[in-house]
N, C-alpha and C. Protein backbone atom coordinates (compact mmCIF):
# COMPACT_ATOMS: atom_id res chain seq x y z
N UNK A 1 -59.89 -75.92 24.37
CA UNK A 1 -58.59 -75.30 24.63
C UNK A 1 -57.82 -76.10 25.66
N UNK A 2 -56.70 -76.17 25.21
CA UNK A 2 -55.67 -77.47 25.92
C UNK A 2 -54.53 -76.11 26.99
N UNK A 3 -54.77 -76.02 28.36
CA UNK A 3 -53.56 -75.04 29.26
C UNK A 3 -52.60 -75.70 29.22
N UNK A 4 -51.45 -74.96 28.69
CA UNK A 4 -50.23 -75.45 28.97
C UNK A 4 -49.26 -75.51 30.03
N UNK A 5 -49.77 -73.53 29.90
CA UNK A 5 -48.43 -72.90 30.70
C UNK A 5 -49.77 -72.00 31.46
N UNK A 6 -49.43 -71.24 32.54
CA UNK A 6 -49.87 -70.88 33.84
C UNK A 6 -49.09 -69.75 34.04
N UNK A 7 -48.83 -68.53 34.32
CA UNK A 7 -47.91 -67.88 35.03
C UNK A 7 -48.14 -66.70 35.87
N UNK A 8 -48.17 -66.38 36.91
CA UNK A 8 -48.30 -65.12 37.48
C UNK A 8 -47.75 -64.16 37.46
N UNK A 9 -47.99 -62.47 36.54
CA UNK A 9 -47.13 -61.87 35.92
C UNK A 9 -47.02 -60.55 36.66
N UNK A 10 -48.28 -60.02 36.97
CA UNK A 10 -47.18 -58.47 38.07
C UNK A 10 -49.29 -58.68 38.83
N UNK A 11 -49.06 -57.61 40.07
CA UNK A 11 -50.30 -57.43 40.73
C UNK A 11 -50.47 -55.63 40.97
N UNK A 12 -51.54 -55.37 40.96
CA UNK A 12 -51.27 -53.88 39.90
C UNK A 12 -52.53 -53.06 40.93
N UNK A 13 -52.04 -52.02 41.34
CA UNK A 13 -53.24 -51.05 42.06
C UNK A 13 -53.82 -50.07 41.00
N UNK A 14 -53.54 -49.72 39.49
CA UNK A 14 -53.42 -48.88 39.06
C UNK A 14 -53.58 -49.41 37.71
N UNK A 15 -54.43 -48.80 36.78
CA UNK A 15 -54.18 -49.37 35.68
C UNK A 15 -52.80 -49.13 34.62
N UNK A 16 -51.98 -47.78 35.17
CA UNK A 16 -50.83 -47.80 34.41
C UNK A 16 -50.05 -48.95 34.78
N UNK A 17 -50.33 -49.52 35.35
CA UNK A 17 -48.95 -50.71 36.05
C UNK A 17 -49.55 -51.87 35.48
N UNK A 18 -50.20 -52.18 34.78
CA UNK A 18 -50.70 -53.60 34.12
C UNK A 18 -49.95 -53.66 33.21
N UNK A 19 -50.16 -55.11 32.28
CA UNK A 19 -49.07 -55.22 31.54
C UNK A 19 -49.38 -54.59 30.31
N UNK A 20 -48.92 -54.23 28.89
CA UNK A 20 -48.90 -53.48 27.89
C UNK A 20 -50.41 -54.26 27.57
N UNK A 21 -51.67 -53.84 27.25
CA UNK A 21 -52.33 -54.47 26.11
C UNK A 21 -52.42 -55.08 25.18
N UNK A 22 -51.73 -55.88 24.91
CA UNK A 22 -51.53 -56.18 23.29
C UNK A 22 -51.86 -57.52 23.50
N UNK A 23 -52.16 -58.25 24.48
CA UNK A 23 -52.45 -59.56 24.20
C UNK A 23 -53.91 -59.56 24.63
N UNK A 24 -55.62 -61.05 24.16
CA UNK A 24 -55.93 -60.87 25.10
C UNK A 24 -56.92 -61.08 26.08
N UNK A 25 -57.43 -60.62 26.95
CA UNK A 25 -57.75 -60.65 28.26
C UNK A 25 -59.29 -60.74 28.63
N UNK A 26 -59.57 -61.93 30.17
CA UNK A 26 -60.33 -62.16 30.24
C UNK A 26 -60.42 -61.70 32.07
N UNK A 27 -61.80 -60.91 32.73
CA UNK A 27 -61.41 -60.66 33.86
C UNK A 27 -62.77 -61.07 34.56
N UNK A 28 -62.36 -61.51 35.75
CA UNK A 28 -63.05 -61.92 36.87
C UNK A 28 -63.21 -61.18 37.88
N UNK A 29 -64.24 -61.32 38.34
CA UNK A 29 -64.84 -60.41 39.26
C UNK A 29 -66.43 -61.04 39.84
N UNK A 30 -66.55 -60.75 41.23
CA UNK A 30 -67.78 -61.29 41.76
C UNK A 30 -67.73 -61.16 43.38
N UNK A 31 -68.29 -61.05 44.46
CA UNK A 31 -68.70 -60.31 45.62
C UNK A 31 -67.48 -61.16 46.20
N UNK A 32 -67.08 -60.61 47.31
CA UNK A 32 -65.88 -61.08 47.79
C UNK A 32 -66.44 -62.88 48.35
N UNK A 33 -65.71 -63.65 48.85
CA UNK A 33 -65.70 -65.02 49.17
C UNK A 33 -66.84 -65.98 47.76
N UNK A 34 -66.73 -65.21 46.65
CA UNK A 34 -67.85 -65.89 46.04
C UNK A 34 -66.77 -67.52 45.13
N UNK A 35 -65.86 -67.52 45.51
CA UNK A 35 -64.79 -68.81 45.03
C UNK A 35 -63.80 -68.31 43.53
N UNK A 36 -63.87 -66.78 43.82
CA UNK A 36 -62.68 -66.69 42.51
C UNK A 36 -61.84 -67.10 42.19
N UNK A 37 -60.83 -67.69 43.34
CA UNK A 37 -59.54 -67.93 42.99
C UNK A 37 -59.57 -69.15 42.87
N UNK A 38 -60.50 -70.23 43.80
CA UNK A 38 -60.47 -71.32 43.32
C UNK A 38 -60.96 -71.98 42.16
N UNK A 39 -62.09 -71.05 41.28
CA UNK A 39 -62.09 -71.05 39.68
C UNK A 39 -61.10 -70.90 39.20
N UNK A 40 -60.30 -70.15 38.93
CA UNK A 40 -59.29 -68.98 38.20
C UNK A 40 -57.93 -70.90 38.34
N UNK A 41 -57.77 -71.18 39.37
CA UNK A 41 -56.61 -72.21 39.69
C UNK A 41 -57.86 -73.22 38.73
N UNK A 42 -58.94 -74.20 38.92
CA UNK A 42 -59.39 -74.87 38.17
C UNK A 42 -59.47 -74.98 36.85
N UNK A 43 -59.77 -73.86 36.31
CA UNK A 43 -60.15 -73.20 34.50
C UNK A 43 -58.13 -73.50 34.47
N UNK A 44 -57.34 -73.25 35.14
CA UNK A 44 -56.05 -73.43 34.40
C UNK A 44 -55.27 -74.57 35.33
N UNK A 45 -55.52 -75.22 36.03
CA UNK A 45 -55.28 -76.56 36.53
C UNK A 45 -54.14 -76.46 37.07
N UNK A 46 -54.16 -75.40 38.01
CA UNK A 46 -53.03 -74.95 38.62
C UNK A 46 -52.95 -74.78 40.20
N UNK A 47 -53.56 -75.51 40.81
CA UNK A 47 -54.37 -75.25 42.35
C UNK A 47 -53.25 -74.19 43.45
N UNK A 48 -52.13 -73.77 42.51
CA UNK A 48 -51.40 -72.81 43.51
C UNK A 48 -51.05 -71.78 42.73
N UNK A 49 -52.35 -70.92 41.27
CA UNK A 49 -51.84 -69.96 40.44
C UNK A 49 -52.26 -68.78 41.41
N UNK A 50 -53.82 -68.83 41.46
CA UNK A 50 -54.25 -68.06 42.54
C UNK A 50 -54.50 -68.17 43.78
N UNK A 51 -53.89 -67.27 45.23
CA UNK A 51 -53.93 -67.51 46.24
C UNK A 51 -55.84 -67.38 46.99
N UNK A 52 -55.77 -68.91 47.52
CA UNK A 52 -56.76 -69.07 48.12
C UNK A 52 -56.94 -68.50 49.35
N UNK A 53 -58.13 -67.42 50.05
CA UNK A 53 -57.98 -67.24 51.54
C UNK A 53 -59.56 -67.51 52.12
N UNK A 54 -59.73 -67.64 53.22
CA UNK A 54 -61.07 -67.95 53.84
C UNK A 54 -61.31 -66.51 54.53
N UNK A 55 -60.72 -65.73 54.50
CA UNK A 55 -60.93 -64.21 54.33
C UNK A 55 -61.32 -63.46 53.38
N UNK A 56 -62.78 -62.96 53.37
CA UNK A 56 -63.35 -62.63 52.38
C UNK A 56 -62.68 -61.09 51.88
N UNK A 57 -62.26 -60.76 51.10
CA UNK A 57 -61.95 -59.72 50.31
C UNK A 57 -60.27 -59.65 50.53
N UNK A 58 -59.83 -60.54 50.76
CA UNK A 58 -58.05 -61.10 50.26
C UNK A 58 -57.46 -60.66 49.06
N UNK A 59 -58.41 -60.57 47.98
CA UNK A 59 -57.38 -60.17 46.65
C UNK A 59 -57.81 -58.72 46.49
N UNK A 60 -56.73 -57.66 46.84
CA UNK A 60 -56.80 -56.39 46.91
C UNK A 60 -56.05 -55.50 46.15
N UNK A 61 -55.70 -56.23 44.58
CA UNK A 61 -55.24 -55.68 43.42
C UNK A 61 -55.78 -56.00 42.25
N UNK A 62 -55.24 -55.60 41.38
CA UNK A 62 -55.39 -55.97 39.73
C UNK A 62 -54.10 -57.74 39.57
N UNK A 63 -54.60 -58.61 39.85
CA UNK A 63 -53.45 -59.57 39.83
C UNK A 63 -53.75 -60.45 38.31
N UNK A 64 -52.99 -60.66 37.53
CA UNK A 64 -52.33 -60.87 36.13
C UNK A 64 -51.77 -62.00 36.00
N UNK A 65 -52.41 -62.71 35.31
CA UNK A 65 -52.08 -64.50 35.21
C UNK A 65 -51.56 -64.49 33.58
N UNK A 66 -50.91 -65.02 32.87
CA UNK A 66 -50.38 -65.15 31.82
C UNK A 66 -50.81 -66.75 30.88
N UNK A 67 -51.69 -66.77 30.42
CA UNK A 67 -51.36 -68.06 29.90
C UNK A 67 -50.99 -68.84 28.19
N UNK A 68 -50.47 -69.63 28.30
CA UNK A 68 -50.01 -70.05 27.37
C UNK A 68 -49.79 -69.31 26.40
N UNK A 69 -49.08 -68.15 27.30
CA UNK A 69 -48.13 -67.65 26.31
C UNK A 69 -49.10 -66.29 25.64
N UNK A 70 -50.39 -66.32 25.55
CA UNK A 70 -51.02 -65.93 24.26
C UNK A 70 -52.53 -65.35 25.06
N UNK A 71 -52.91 -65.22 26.44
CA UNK A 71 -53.57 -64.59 27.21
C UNK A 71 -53.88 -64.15 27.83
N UNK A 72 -54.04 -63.49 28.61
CA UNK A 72 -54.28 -62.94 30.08
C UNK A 72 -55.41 -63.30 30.76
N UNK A 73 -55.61 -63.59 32.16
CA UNK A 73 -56.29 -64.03 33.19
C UNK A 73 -56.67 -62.75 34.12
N UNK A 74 -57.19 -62.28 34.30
CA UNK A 74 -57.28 -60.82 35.25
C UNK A 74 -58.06 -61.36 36.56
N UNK A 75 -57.49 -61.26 37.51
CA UNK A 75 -58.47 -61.18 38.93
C UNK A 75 -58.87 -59.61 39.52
N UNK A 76 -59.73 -59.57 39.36
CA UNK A 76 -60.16 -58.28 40.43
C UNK A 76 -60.60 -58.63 41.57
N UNK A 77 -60.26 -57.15 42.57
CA UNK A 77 -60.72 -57.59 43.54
C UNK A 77 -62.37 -57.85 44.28
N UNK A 78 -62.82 -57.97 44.69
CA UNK A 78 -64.37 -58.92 45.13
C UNK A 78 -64.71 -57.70 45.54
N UNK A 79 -66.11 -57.20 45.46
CA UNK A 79 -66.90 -56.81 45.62
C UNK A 79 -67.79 -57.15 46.87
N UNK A 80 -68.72 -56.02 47.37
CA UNK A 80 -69.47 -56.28 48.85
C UNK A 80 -69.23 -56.61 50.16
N UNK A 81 -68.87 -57.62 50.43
CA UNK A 81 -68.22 -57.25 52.44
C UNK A 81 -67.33 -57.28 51.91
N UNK A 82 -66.47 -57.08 53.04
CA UNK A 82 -64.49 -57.27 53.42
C UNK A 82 -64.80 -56.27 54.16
N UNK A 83 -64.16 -56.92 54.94
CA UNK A 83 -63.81 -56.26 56.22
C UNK A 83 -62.42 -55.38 56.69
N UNK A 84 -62.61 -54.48 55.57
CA UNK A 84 -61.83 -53.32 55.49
C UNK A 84 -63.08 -51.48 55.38
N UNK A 85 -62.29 -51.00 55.72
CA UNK A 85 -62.23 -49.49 55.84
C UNK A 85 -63.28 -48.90 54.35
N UNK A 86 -64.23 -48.01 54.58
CA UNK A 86 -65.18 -47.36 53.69
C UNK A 86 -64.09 -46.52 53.00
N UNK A 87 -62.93 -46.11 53.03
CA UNK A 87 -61.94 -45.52 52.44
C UNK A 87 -60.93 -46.79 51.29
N UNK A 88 -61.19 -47.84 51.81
CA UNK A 88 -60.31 -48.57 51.19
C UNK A 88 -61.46 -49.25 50.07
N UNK A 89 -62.53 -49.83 50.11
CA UNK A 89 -63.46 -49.97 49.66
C UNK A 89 -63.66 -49.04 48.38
N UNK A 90 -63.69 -48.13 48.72
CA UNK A 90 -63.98 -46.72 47.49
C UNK A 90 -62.78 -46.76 46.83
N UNK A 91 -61.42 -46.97 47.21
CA UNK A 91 -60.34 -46.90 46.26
C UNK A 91 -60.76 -47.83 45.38
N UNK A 92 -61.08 -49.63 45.90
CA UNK A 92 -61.12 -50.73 45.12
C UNK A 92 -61.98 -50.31 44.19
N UNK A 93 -63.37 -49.56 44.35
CA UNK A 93 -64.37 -49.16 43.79
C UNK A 93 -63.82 -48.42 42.13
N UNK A 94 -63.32 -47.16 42.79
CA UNK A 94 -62.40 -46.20 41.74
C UNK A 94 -61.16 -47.69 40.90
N UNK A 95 -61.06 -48.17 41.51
CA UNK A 95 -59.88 -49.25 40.33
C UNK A 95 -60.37 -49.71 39.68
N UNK A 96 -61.57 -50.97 39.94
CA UNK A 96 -61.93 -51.49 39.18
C UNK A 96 -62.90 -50.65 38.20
N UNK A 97 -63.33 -49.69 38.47
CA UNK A 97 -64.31 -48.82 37.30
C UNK A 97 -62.87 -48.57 36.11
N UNK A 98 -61.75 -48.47 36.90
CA UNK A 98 -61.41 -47.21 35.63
C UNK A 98 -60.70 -48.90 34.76
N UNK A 99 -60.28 -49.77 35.28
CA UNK A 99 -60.30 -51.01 34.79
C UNK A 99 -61.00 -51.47 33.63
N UNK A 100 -62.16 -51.45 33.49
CA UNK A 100 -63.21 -52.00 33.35
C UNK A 100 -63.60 -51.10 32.07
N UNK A 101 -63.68 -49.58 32.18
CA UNK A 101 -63.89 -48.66 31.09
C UNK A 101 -62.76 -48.49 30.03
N UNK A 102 -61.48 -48.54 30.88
CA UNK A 102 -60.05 -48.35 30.04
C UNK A 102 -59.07 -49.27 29.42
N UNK A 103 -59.31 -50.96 29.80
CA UNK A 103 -58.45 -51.41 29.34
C UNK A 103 -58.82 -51.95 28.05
N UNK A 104 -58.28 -51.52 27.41
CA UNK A 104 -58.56 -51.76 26.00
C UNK A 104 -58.33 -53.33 25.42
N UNK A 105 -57.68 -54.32 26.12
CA UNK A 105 -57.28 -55.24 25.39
C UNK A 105 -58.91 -56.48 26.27
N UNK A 106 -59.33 -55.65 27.08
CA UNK A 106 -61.07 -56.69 28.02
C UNK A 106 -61.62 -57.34 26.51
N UNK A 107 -61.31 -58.34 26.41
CA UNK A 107 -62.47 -59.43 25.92
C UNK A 107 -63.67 -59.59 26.36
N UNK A 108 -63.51 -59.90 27.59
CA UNK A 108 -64.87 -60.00 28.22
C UNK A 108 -64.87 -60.00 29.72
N UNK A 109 -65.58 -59.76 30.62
CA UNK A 109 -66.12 -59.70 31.80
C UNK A 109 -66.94 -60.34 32.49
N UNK A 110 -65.87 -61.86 33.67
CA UNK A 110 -66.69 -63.05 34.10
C UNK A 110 -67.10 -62.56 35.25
N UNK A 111 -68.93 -62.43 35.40
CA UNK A 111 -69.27 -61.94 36.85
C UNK A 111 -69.59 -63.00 37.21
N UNK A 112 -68.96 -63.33 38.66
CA UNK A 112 -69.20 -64.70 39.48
C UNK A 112 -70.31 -64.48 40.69
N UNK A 113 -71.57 -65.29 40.69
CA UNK A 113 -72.20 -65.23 41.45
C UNK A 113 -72.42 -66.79 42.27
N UNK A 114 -72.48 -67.17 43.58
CA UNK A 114 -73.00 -67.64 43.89
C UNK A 114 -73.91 -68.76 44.18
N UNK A 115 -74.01 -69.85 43.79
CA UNK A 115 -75.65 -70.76 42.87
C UNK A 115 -75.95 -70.85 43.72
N UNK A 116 -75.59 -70.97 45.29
CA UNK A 116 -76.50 -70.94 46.29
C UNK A 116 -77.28 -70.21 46.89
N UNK A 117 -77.60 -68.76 46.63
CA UNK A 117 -77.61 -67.67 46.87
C UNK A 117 -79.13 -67.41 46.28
N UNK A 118 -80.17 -66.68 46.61
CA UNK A 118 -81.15 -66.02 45.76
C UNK A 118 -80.73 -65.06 45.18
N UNK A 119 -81.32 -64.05 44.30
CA UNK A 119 -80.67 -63.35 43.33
C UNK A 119 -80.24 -61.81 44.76
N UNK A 120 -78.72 -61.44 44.90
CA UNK A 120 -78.94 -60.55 45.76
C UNK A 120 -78.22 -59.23 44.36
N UNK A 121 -78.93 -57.84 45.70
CA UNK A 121 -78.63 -56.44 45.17
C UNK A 121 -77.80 -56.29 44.13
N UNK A 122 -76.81 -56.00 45.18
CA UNK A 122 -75.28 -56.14 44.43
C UNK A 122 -74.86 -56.66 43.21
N UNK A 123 -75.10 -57.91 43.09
CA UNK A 123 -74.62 -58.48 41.89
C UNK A 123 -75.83 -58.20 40.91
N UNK A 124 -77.15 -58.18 40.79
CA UNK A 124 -77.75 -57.46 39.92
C UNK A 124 -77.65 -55.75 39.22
N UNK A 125 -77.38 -55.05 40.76
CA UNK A 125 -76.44 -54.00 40.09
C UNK A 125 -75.75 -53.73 39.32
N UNK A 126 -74.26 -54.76 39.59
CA UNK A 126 -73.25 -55.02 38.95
C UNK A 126 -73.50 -55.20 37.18
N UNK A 127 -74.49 -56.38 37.13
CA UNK A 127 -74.71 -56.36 36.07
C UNK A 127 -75.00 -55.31 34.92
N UNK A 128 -76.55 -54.91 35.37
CA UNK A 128 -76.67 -53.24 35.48
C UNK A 128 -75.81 -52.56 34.99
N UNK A 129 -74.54 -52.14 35.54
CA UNK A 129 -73.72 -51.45 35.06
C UNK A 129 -72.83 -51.80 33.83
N UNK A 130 -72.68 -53.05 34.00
CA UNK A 130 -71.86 -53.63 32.81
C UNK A 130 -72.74 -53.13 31.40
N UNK A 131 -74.09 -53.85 31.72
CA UNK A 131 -74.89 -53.77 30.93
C UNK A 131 -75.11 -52.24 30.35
N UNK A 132 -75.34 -51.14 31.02
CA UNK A 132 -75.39 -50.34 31.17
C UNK A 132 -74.24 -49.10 30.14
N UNK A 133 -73.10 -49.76 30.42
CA UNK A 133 -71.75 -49.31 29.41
C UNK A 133 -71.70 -50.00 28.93
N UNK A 134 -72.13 -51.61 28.17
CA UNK A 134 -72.28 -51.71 27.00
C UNK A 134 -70.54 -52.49 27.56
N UNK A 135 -70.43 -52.88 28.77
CA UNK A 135 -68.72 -54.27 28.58
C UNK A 135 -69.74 -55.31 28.58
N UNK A 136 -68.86 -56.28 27.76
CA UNK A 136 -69.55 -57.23 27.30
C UNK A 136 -69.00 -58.26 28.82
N UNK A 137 -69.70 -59.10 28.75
CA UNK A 137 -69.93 -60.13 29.72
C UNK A 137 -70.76 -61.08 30.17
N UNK A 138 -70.20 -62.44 30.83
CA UNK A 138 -70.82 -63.73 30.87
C UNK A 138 -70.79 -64.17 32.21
N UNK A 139 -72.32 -64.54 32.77
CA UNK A 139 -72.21 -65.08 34.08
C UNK A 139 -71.83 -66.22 34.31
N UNK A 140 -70.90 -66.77 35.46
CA UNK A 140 -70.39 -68.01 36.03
C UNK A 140 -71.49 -67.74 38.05
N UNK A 141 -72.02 -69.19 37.67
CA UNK A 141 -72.71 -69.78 38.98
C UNK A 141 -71.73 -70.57 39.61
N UNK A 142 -70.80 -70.05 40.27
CA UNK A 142 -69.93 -71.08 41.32
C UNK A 142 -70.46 -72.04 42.13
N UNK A 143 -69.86 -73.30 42.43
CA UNK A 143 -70.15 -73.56 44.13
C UNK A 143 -71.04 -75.20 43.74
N UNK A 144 -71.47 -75.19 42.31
CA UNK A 144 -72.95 -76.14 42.41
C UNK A 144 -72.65 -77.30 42.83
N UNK A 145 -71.62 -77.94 43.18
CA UNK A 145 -71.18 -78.67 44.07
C UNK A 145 -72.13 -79.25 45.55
N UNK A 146 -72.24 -77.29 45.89
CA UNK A 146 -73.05 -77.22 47.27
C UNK A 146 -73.73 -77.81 47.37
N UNK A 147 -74.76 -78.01 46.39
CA UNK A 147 -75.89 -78.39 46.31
C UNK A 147 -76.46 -79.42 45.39
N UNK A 148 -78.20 -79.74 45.42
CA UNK A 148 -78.17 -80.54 44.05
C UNK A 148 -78.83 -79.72 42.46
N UNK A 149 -78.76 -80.13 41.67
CA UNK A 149 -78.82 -79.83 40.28
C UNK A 149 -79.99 -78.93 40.47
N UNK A 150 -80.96 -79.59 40.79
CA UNK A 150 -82.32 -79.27 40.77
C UNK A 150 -82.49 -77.82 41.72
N UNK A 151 -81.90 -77.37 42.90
CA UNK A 151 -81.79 -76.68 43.62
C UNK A 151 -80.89 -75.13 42.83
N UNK A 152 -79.76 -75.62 41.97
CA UNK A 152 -78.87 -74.72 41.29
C UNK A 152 -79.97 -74.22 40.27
N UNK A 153 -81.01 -74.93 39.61
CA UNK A 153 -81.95 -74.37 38.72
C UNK A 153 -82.37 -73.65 38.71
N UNK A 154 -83.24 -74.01 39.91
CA UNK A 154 -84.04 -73.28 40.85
C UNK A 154 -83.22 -71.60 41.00
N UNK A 155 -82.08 -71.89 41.68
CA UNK A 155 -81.58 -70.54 41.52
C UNK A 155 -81.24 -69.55 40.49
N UNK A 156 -80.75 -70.56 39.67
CA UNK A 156 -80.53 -69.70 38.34
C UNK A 156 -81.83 -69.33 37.61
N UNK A 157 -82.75 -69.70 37.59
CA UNK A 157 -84.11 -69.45 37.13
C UNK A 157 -84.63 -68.02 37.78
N UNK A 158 -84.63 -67.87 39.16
CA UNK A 158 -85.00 -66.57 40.30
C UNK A 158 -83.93 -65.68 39.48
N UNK A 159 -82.63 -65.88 39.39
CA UNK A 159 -82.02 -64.72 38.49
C UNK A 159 -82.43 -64.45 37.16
N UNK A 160 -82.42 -65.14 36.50
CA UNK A 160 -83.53 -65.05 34.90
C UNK A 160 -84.56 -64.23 35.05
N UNK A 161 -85.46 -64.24 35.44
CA UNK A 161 -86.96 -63.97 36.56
C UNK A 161 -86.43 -62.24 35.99
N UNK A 162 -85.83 -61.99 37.23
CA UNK A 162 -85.56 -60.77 37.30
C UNK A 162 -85.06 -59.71 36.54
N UNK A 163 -83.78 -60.63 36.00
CA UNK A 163 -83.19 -60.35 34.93
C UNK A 163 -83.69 -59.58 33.55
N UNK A 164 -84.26 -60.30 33.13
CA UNK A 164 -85.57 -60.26 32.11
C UNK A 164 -86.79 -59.40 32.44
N UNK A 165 -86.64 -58.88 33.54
CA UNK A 165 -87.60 -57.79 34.16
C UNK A 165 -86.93 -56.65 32.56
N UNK A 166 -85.67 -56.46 32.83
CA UNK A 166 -84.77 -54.98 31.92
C UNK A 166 -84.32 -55.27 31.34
N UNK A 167 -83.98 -57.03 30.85
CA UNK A 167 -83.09 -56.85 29.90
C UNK A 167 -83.86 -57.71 28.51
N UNK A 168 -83.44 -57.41 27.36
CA UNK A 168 -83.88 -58.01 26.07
C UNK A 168 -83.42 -59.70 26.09
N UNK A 169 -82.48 -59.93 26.69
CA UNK A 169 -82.07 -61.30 26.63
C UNK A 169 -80.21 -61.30 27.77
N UNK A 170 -80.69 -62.55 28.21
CA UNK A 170 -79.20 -62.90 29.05
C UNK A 170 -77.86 -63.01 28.97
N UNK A 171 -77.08 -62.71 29.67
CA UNK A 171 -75.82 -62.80 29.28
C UNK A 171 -75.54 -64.17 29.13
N UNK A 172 -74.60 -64.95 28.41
CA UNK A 172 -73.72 -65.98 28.27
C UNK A 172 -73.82 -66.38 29.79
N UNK A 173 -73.89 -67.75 29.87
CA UNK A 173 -73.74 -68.14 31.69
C UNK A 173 -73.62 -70.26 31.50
N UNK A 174 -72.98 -69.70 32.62
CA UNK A 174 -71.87 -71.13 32.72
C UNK A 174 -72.49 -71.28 34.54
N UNK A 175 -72.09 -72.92 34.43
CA UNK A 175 -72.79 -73.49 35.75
C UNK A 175 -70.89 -73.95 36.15
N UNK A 176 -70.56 -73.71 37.51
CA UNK A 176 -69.09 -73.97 37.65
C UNK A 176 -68.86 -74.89 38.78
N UNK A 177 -68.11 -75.79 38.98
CA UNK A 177 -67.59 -76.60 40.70
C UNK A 177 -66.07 -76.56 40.19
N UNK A 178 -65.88 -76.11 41.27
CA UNK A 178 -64.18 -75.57 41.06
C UNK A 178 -63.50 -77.30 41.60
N UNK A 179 -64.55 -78.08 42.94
CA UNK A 179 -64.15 -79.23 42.94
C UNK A 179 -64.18 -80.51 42.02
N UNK A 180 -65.36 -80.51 40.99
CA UNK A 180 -65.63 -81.26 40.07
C UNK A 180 -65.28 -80.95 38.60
N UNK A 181 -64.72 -79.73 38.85
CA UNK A 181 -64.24 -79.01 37.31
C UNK A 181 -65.23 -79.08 36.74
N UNK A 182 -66.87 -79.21 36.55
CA UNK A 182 -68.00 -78.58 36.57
C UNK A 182 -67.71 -77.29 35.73
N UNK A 183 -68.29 -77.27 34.08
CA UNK A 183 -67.93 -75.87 32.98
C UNK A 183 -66.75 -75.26 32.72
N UNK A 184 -65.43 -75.99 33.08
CA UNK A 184 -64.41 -75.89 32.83
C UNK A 184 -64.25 -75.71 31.38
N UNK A 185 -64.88 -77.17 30.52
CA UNK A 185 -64.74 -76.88 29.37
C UNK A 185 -65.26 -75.88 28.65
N UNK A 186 -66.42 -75.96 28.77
CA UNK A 186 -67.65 -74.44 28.38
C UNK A 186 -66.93 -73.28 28.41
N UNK A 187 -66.02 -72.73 29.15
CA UNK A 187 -65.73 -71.50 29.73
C UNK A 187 -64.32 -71.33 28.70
N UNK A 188 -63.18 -72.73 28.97
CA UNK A 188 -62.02 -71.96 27.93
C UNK A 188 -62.80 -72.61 26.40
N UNK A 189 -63.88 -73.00 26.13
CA UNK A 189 -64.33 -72.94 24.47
C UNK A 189 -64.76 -71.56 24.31
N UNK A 190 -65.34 -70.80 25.45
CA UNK A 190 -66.25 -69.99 25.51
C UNK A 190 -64.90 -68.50 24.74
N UNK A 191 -63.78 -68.88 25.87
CA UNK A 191 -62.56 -68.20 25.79
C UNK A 191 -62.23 -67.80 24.27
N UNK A 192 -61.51 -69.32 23.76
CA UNK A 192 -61.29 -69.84 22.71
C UNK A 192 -62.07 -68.88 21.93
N UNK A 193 -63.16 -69.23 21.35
CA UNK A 193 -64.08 -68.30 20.46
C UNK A 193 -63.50 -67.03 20.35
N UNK A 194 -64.00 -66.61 21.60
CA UNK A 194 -63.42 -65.22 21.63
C UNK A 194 -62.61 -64.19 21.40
N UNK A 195 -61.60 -65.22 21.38
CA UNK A 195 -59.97 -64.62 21.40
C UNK A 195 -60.00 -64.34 19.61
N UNK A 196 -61.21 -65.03 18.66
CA UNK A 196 -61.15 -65.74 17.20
C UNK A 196 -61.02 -63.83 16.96
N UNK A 197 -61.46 -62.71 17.86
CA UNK A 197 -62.44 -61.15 17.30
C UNK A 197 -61.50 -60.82 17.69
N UNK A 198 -60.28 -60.96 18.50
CA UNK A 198 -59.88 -60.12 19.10
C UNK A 198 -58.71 -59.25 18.08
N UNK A 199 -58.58 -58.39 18.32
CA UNK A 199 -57.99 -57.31 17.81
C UNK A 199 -57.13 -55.98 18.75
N UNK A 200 -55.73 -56.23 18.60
CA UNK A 200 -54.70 -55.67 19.45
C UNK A 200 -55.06 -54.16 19.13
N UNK A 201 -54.87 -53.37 20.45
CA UNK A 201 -54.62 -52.22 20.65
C UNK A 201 -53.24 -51.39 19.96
N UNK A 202 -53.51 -50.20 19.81
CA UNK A 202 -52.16 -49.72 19.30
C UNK A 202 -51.12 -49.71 20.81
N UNK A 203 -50.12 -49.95 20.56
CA UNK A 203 -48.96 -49.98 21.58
C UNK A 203 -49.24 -48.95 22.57
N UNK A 204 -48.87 -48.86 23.70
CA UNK A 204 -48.86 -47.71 24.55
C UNK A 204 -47.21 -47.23 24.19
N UNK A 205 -47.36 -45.61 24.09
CA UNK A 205 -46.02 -44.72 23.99
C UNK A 205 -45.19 -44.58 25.58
């Protein structure tokens, strides 16, 4: 898949305020500082689509990328620290669930973990739940940059491990460097495919 066009289209606390369904959509999500936005700008070669912060839990909406015309980009907001309020936390909590169960036009669901990381709570949870309701979704290992090949294995293997404790077989998973563009391609073929099933929602009244 060749990006053309890039666009940033509304940023949304609410799922009535997103844009109509009908086109569609791919959403991101993964523990706060885990490198979302600097994927999200790489996968569309746009290094100023999504705002970068060194403040972990910065993106604190539903924010809506448009591309070429013919997709949607979804950022959610990050999961686990941020250093905000157990009240504000539980709202993000309540958004992204009703997100996640209701929008009808979700293709799929990119959970971003980490490659430097051993397998933590949280994001096995996460999975869990996806898994759990049956949204479909594919893991992205950010970061492998950090480190070397052999070390990212290593990690992704400790998640397998576990993984495979409950589940029949793994989700889809992509190895990512947002600096080396590292599964860039993998991810919009991965897209591409996808979009081949997709099937529009009836209009909202």
């Amino acid at each position: 898949m060749i990006i053309r066009s890039a666009q940033f289209i509304t940023s949304s606390t609410k799922l009535s305020q997103t844009p109509d369904p009908l086109l569609p959509e791919f959403a991101f999500i993964g523990r706060s500082n885990v490198g979302k936005s600097s994927l999200i700008n790489m996968l569309t070669a746009n290094n100023k689509l999504a705002k970068i912060s060194g403040s972990p839990g910065k993106t604190r909406t539903i924010n809506h990328f448009l591309i070429n015309g013919e997709w949607y980009i979804a950022d959610l907001p990050g999961y686990g620290y941020a250093k905000v309020s157990k009240k504000m936390r539980a709202e993000w909590q309540k958004m992204i669930e009703e997100y996640i169960f209701k929008r009808e036009n979700l293709v799929s669901l990119f959970a971003l973990i980490d490659s430097r990381h051993d397998p933590i709570d949280s994001d096995l949870e996460f999975m869990e739940f996806l898994g759990l309701n049956m949204i479909p979704f594919a893991r992205i290992f950010t970061k492998a940059d950090k480190q070397t090949a052999a070390a990212t294995a290593r990690k992704l293997e400790a998640h397998n491990m576990i993984m495979l404790q409950s589940w029949d077989s793994l989700p889809e998973t992509f190895i990512t460097s947002a600096e080396d563009r590292r599964g860039r391609d993998n991810i919009l073929d991965y897209i591409s495919e996808s979009i081949k099933f997709f099937t529009p929602p009836p209009a909202r009244k």
